[in-house]
N, C-alpha and C. Protein backbone atom coordinates (compact mmCIF):
# COMPACT_ATOMS: atom_id res chain seq x y z
N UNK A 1 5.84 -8.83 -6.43
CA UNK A 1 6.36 -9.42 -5.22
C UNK A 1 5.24 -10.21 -4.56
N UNK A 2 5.42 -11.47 -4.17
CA UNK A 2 4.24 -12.33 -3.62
C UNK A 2 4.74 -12.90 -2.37
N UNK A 3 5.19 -12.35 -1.41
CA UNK A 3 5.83 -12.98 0.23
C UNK A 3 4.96 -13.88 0.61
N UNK A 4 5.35 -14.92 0.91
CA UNK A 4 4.79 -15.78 2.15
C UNK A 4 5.14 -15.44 3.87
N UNK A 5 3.95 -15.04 4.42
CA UNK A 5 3.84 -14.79 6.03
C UNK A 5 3.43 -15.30 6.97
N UNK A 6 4.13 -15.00 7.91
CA UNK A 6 4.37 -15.92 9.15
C UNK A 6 4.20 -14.81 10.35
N UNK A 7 3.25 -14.42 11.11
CA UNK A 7 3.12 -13.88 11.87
C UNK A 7 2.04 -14.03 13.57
N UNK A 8 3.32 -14.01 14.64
CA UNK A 8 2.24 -14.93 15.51
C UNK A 8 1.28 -15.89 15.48
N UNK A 9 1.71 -17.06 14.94
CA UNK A 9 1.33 -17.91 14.80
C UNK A 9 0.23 -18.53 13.54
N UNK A 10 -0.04 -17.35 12.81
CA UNK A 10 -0.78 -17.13 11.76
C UNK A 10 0.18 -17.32 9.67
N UNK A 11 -0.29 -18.23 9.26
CA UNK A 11 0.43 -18.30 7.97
C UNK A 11 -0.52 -18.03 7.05
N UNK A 12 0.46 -17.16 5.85
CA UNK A 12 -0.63 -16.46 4.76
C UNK A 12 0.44 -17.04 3.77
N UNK A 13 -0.19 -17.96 2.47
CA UNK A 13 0.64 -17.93 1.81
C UNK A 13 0.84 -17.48 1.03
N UNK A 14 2.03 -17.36 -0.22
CA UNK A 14 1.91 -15.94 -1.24
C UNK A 14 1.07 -15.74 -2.20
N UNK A 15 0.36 -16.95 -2.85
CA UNK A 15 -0.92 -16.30 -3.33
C UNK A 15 -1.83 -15.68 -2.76
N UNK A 16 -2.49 -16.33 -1.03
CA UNK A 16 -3.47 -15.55 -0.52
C UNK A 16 -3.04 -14.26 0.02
N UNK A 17 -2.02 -13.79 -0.15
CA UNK A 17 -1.36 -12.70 0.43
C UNK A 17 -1.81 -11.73 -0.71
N UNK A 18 -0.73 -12.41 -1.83
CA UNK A 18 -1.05 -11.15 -3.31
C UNK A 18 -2.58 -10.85 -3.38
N UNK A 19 -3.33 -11.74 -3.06
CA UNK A 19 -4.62 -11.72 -3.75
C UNK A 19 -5.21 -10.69 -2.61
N UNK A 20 -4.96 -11.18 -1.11
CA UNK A 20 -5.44 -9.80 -0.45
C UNK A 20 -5.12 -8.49 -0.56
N UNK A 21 -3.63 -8.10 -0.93
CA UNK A 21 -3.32 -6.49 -1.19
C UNK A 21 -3.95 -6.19 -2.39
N UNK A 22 -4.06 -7.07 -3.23
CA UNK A 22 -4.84 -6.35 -4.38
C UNK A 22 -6.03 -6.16 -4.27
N UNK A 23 -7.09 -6.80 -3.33
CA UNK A 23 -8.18 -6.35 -2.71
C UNK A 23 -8.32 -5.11 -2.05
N UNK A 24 -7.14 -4.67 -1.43
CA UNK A 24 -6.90 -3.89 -0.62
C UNK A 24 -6.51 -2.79 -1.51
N UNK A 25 -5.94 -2.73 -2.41
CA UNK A 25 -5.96 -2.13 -3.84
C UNK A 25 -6.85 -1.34 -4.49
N UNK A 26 -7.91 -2.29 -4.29
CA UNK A 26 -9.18 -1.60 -4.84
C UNK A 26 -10.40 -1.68 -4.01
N UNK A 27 -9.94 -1.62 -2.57
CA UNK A 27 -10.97 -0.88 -1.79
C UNK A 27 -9.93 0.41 -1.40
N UNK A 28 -8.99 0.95 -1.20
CA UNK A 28 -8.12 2.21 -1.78
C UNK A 28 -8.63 2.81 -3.00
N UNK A 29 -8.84 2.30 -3.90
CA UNK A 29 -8.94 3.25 -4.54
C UNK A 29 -10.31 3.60 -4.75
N UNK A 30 -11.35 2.85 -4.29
CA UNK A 30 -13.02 2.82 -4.11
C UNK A 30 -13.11 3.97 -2.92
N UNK A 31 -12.31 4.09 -2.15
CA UNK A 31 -12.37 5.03 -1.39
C UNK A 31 -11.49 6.66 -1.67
N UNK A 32 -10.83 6.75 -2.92
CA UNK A 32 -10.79 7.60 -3.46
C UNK A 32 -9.72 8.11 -3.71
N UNK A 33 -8.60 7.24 -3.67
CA UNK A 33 -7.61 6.99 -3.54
C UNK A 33 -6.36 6.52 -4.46
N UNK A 34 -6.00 7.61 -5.19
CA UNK A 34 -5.12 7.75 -6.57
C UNK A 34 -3.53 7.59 -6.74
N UNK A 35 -2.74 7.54 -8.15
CA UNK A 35 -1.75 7.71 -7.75
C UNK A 35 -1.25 9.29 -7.15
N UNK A 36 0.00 9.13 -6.60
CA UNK A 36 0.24 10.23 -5.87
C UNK A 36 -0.23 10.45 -4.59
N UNK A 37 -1.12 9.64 -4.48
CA UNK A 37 -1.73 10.71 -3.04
C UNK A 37 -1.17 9.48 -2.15
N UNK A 38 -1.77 10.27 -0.70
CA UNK A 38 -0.79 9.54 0.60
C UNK A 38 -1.73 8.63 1.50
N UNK A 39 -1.82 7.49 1.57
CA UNK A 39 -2.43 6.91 2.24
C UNK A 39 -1.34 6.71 3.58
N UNK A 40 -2.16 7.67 5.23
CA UNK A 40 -1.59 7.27 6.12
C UNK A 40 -1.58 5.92 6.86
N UNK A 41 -0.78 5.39 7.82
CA UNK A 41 -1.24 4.23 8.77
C UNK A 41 -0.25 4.30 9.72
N UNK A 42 -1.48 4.10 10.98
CA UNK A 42 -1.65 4.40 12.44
C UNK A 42 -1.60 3.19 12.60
N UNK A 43 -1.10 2.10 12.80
CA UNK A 43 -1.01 0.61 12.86
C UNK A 43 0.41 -0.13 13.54
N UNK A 44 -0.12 -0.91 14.18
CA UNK A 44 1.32 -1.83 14.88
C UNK A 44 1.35 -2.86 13.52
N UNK A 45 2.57 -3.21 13.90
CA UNK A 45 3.34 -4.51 13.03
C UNK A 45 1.86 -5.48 12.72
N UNK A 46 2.40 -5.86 11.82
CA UNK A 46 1.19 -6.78 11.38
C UNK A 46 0.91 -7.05 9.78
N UNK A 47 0.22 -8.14 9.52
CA UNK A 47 -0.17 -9.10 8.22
C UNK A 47 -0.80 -7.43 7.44
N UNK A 48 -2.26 -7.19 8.68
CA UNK A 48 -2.70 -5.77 7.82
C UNK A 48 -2.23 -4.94 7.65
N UNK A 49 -1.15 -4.05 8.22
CA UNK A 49 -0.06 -3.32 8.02
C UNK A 49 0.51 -3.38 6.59
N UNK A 50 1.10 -4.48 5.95
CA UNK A 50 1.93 -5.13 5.47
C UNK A 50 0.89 -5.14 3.98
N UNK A 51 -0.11 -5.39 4.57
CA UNK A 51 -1.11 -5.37 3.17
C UNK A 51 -1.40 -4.49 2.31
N UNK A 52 -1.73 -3.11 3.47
CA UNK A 52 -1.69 -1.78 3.03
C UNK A 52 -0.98 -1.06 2.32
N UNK A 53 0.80 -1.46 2.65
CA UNK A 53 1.87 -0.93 2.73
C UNK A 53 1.89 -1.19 0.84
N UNK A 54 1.97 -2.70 0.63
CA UNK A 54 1.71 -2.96 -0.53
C UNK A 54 0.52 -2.84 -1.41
N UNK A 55 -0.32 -2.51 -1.06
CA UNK A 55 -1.78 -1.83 -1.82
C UNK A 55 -1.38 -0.31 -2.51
N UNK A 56 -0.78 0.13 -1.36
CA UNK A 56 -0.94 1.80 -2.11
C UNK A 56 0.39 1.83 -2.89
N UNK A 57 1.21 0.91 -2.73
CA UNK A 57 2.64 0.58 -3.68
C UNK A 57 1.94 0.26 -5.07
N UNK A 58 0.55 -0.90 -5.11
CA UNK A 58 0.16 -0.74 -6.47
C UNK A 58 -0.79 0.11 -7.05
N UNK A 59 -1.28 0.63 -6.51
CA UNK A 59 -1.73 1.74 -7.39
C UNK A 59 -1.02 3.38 -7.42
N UNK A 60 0.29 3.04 -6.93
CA UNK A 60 0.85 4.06 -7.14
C UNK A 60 0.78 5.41 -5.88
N UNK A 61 0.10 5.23 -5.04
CA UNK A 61 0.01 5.88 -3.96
C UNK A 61 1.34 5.79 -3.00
N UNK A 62 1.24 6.56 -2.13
CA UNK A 62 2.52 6.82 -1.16
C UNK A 62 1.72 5.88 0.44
N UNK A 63 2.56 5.06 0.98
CA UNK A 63 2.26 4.99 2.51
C UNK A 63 3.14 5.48 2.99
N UNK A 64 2.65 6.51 4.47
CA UNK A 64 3.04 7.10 5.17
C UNK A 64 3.06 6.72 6.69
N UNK A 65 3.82 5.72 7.48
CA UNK A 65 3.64 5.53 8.82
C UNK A 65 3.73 6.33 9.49
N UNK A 66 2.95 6.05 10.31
CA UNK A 66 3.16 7.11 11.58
C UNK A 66 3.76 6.03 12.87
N UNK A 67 4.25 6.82 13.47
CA UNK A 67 4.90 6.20 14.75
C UNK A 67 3.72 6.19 15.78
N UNK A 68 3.33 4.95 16.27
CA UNK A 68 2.06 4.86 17.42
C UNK A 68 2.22 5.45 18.18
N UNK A 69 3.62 6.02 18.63
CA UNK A 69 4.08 6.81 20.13
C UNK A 69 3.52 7.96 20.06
N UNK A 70 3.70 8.94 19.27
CA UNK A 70 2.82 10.26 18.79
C UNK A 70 2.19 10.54 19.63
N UNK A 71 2.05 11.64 20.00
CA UNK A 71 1.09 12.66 20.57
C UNK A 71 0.05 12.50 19.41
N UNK A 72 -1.28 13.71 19.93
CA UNK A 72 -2.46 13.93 18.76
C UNK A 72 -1.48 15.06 18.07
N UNK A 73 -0.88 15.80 18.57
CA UNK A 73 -0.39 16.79 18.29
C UNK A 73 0.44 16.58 16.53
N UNK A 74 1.25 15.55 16.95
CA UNK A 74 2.20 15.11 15.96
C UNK A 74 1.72 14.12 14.96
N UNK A 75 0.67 13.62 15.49
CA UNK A 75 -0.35 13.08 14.26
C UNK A 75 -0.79 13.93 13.23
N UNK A 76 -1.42 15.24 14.13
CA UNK A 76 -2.49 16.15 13.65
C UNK A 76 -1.22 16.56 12.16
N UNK A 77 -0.18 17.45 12.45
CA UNK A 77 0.76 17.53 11.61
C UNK A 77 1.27 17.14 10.72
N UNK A 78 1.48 16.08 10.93
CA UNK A 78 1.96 14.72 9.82
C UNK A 78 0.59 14.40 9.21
N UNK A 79 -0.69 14.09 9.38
CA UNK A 79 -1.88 14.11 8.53
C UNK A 79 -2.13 15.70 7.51
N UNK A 80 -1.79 16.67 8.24
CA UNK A 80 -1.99 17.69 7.52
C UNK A 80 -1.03 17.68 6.58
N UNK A 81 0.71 17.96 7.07
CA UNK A 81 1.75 18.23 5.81
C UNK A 81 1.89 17.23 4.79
N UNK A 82 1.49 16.18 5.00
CA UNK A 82 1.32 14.92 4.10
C UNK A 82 -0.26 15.32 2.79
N UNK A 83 -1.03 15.40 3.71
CA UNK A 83 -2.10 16.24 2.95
C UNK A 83 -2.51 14.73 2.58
N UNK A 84 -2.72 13.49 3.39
CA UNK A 84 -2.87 11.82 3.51
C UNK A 84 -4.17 12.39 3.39
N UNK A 85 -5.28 11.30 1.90
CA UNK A 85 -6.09 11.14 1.79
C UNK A 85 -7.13 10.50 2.55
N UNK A 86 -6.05 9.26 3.47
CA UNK A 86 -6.88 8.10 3.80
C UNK A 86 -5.72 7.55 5.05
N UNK A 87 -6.76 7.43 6.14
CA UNK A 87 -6.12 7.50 7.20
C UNK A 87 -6.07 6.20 7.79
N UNK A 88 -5.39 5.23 7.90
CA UNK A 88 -6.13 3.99 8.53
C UNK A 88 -5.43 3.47 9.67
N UNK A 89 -6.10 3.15 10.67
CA UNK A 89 -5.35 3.20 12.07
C UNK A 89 -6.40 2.20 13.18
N UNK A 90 -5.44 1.63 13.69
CA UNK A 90 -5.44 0.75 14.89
C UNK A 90 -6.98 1.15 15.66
N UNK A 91 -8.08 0.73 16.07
CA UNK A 91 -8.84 1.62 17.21
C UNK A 91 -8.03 1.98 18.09
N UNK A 92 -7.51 0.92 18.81
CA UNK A 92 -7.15 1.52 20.48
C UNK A 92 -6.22 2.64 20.36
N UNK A 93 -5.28 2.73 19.32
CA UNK A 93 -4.17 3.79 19.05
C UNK A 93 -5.11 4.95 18.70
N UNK A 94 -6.12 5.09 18.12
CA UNK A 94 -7.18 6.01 17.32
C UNK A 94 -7.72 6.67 18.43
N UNK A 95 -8.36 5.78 19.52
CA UNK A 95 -9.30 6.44 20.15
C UNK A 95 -8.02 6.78 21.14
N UNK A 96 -6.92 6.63 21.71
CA UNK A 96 -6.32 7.27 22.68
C UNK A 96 -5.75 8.37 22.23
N UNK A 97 -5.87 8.54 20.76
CA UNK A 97 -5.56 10.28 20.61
C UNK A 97 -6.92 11.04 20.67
N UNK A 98 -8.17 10.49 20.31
CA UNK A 98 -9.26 11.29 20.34
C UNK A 98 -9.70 11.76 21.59
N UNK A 99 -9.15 10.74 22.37
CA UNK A 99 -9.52 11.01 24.26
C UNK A 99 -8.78 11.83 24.50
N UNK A 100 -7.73 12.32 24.18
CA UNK A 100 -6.74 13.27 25.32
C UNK A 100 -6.94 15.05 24.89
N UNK A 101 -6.16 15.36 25.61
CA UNK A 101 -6.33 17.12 25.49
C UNK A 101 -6.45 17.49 24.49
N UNK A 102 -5.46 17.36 23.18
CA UNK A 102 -5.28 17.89 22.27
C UNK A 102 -6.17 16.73 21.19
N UNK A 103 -7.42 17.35 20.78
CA UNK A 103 -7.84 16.46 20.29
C UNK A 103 -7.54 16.33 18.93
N UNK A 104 -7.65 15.66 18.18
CA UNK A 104 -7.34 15.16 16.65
C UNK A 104 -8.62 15.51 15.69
N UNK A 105 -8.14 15.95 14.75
CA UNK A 105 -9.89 16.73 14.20
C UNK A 105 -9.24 15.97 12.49
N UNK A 106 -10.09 15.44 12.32
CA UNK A 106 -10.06 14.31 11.00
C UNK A 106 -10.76 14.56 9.72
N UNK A 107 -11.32 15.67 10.02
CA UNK A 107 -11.92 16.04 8.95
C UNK A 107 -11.46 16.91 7.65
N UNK A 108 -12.20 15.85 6.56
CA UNK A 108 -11.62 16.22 5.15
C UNK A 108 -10.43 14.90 5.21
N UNK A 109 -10.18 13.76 5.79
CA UNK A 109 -9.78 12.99 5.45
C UNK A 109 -10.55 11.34 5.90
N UNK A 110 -10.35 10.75 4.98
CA UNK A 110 -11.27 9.38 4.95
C UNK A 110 -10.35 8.47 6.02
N UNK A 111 -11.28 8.10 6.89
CA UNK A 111 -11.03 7.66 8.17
C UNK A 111 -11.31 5.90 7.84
N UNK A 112 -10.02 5.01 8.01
CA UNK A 112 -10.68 3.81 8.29
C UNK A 112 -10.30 3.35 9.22
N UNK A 113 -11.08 2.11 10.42
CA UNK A 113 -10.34 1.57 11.81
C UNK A 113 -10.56 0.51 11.63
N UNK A 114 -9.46 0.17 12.31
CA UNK A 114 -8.97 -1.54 12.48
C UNK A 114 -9.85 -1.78 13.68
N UNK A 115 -10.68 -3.45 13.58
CA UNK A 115 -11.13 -4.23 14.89
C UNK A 115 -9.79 -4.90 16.15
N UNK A 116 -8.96 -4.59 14.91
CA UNK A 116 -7.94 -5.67 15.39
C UNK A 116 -7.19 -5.16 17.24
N UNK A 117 -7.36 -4.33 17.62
CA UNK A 117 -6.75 -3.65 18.43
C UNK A 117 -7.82 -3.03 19.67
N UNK A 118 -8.67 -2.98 19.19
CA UNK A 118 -10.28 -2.31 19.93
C UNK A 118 -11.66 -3.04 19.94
N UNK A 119 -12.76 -2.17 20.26
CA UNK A 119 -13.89 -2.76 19.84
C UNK A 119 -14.54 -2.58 18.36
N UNK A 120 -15.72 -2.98 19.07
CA UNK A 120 -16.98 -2.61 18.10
C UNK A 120 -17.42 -0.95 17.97
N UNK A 121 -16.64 -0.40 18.93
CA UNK A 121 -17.06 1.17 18.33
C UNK A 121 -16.08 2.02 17.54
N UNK A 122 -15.42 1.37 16.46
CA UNK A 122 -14.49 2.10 15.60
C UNK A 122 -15.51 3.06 14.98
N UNK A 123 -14.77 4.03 14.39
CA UNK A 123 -15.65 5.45 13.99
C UNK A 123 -16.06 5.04 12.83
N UNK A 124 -15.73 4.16 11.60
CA UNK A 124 -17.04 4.28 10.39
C UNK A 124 -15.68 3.91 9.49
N UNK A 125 -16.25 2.92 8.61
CA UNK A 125 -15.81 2.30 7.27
C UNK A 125 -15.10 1.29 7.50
N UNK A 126 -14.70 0.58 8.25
CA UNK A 126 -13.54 -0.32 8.29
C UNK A 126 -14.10 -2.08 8.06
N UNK A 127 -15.59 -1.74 8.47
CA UNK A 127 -16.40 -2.97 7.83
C UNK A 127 -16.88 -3.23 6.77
N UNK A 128 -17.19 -1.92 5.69
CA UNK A 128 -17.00 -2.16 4.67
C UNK A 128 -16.09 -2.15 3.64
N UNK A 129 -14.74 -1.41 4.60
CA UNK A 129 -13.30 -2.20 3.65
C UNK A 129 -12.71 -3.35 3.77
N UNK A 130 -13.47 -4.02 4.96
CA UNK A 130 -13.40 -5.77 5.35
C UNK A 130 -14.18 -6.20 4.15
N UNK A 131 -15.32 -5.89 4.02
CA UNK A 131 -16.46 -6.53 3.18
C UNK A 131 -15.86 -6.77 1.59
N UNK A 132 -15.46 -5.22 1.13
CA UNK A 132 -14.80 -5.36 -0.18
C UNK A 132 -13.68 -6.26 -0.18
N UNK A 133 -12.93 -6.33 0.99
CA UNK A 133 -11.41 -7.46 0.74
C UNK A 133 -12.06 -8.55 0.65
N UNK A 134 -13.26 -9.27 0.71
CA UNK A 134 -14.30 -10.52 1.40
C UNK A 134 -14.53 -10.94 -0.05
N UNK A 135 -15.05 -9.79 -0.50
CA UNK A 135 -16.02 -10.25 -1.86
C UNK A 135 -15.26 -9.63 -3.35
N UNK A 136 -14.16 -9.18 -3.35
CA UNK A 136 -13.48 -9.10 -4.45
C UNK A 136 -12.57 -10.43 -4.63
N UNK A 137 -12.84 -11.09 -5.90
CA UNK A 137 -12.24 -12.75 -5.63
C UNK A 137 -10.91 -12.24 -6.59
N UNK A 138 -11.54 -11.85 -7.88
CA UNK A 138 -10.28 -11.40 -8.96
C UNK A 138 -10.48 -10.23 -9.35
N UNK A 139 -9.70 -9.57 -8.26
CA UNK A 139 -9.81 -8.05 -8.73
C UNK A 139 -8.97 -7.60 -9.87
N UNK A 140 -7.75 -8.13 -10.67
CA UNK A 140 -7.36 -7.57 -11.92
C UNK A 140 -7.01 -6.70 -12.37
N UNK A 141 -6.39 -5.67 -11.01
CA UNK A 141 -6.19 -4.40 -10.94
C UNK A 141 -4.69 -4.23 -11.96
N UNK A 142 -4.67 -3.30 -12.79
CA UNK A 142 -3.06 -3.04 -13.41
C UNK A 142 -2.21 -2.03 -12.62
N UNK A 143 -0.86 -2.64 -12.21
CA UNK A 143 -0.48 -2.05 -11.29
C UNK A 143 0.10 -0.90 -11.98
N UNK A 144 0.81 0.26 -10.71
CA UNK A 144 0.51 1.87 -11.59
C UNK A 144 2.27 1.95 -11.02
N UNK A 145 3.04 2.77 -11.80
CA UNK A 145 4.43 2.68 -11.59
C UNK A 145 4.28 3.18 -9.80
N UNK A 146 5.41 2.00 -9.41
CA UNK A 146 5.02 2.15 -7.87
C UNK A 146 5.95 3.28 -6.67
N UNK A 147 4.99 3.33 -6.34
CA UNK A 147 5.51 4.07 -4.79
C UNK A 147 5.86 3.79 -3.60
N UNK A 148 6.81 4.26 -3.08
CA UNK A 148 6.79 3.33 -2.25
C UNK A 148 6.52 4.29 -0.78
N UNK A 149 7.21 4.64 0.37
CA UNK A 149 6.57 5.10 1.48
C UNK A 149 7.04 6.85 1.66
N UNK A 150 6.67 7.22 2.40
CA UNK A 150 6.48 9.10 2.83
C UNK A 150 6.79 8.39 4.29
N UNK A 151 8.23 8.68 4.43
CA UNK A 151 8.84 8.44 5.85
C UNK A 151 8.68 10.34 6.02
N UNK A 152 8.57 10.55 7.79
CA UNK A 152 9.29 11.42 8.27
C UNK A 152 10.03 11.63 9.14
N UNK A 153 11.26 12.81 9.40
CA UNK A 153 12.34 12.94 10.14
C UNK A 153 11.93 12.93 11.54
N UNK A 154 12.96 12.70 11.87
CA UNK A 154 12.66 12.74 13.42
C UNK A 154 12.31 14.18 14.37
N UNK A 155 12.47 15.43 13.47
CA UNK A 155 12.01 16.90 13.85
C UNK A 155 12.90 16.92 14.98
N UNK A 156 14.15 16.62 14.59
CA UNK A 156 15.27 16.92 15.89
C UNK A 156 15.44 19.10 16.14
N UNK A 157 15.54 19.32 14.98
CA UNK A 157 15.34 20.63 14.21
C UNK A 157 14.52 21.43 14.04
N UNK A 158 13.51 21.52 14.21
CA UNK A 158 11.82 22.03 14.02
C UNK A 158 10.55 20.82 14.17
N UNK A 159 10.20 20.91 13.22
CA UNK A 159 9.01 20.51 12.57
C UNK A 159 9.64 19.11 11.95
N UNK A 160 9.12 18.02 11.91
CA UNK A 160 9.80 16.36 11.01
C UNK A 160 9.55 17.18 9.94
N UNK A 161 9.67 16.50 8.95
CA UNK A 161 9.98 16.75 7.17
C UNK A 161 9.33 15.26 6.55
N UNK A 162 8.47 15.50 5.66
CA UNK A 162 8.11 14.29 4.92
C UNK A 162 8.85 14.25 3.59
N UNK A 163 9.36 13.10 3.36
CA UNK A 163 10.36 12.61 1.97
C UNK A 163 9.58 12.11 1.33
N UNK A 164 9.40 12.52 0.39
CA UNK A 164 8.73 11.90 -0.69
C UNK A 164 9.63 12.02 -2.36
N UNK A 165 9.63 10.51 -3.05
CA UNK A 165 10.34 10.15 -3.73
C UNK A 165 9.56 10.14 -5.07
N UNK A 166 10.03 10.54 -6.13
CA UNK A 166 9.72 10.21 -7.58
C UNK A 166 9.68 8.40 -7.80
N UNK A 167 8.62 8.31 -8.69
CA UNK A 167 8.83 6.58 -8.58
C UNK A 167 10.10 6.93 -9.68
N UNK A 168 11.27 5.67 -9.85
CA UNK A 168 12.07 5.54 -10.78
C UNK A 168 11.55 5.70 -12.45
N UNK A 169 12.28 6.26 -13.09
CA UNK A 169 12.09 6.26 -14.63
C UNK A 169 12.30 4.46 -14.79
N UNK A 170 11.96 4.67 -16.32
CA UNK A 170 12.34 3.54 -16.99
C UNK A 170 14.01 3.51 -16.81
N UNK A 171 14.40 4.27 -17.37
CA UNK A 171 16.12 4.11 -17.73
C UNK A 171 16.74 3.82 -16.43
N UNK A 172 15.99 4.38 -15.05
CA UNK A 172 16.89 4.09 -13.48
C UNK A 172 16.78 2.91 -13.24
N UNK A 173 15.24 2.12 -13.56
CA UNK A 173 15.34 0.89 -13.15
C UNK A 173 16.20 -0.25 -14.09
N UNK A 174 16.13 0.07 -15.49
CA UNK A 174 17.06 -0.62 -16.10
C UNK A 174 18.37 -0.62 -15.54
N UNK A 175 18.89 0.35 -15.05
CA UNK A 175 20.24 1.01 -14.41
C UNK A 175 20.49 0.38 -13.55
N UNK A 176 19.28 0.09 -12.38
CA UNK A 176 19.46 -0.36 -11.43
C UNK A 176 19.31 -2.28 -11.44
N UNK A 177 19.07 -2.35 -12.29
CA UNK A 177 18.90 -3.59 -12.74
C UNK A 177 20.15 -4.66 -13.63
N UNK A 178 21.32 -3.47 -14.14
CA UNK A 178 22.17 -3.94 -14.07
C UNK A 178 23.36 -3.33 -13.01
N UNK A 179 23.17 -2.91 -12.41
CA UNK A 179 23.74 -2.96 -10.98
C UNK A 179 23.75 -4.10 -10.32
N UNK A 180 22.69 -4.71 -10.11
CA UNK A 180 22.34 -6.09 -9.72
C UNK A 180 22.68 -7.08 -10.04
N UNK A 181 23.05 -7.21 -11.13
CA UNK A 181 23.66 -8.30 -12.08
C UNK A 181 25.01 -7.72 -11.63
């Protein structure tokens, strides 16, 4: 899939698009980051959002949004039951859970922050996952049967619930492929 984007006033077109998630691809997985596992994001709408979303789709990883509204509380939870390798999130959304009562304790998961939203004091790595998207020209990554996101419920009932999906067999997507037709 190669989208062309259009966002606030900003155009990416679908090669420079593909070519950035696959950067993004393999600074995921430089950061340790496999199939199966859950890459979270703490992020408003957006080009980087969007990049991510499709990065951990190719190497087979799960994205997991979180809703910015969240308490630390309901972060803290959803980072734990997800058992999200790699956390990547907005500053200003980041640091207004680290400021309040219930603080957010991050440890044992790889923390990256966005400039895009905050300052210069994001907590650590997010300039050198800028750097790797900068200087990987042809990354050449083979994509890994894909995944797609770890939504959770709205916890009308208890606790939300994270869904997590089998990627399709061969035979479903053929299946589903003449469905389409």
């Amino acid at each position: 899939m190669k989208p062309t984007l259009e966002f606030e006033g900003q155009h990416i077109d679908a090669e420079d698009f593909f070519q950035r998630y696959q950067r993004a691809a393999v600074a995921l997985r430089a950061a340790g980051v496999g199939e199966g596992d859950v890459v979270a994001l703490l992020m408003r709408n957006g080009p980087d959002l969007l990049e991510l979303m499709l990065a951990a789709r190719w190497i087979g990883a799960l994205w997991c949004p979180i809703n910015w509204h969240f308490k630390a509380d309901e972060v803290q939870y959803i980072l734990n039951d997800s058992g999200a390798k790699v956390l990547i999130a907005d500053t200003a959304l980041l640091n207004g859970l680290l400021a309040g009562p219930a603080e957010l304790k991050l440890e044992g998961i790889n923390t990256f922050v966005t400039l895009r939203h905050g300052d210069s004091s994001a907590l650590r790595h997010w300039a050198a996952y800028r750097d790797a998207l900068t200087t990987l020209t042809h990354p050449n990554l083979v994509a890994s049967a894909p995944r797609g996101a770890m939504f959770y419920t709205s916890g009308t009932t208890g606790r939300p619930k994270g869904i997590r999906r089998a990627p399709s067999t061969p035979e479903q997507v053929a299946r589903g492929l003449e469905v389409l037709r």
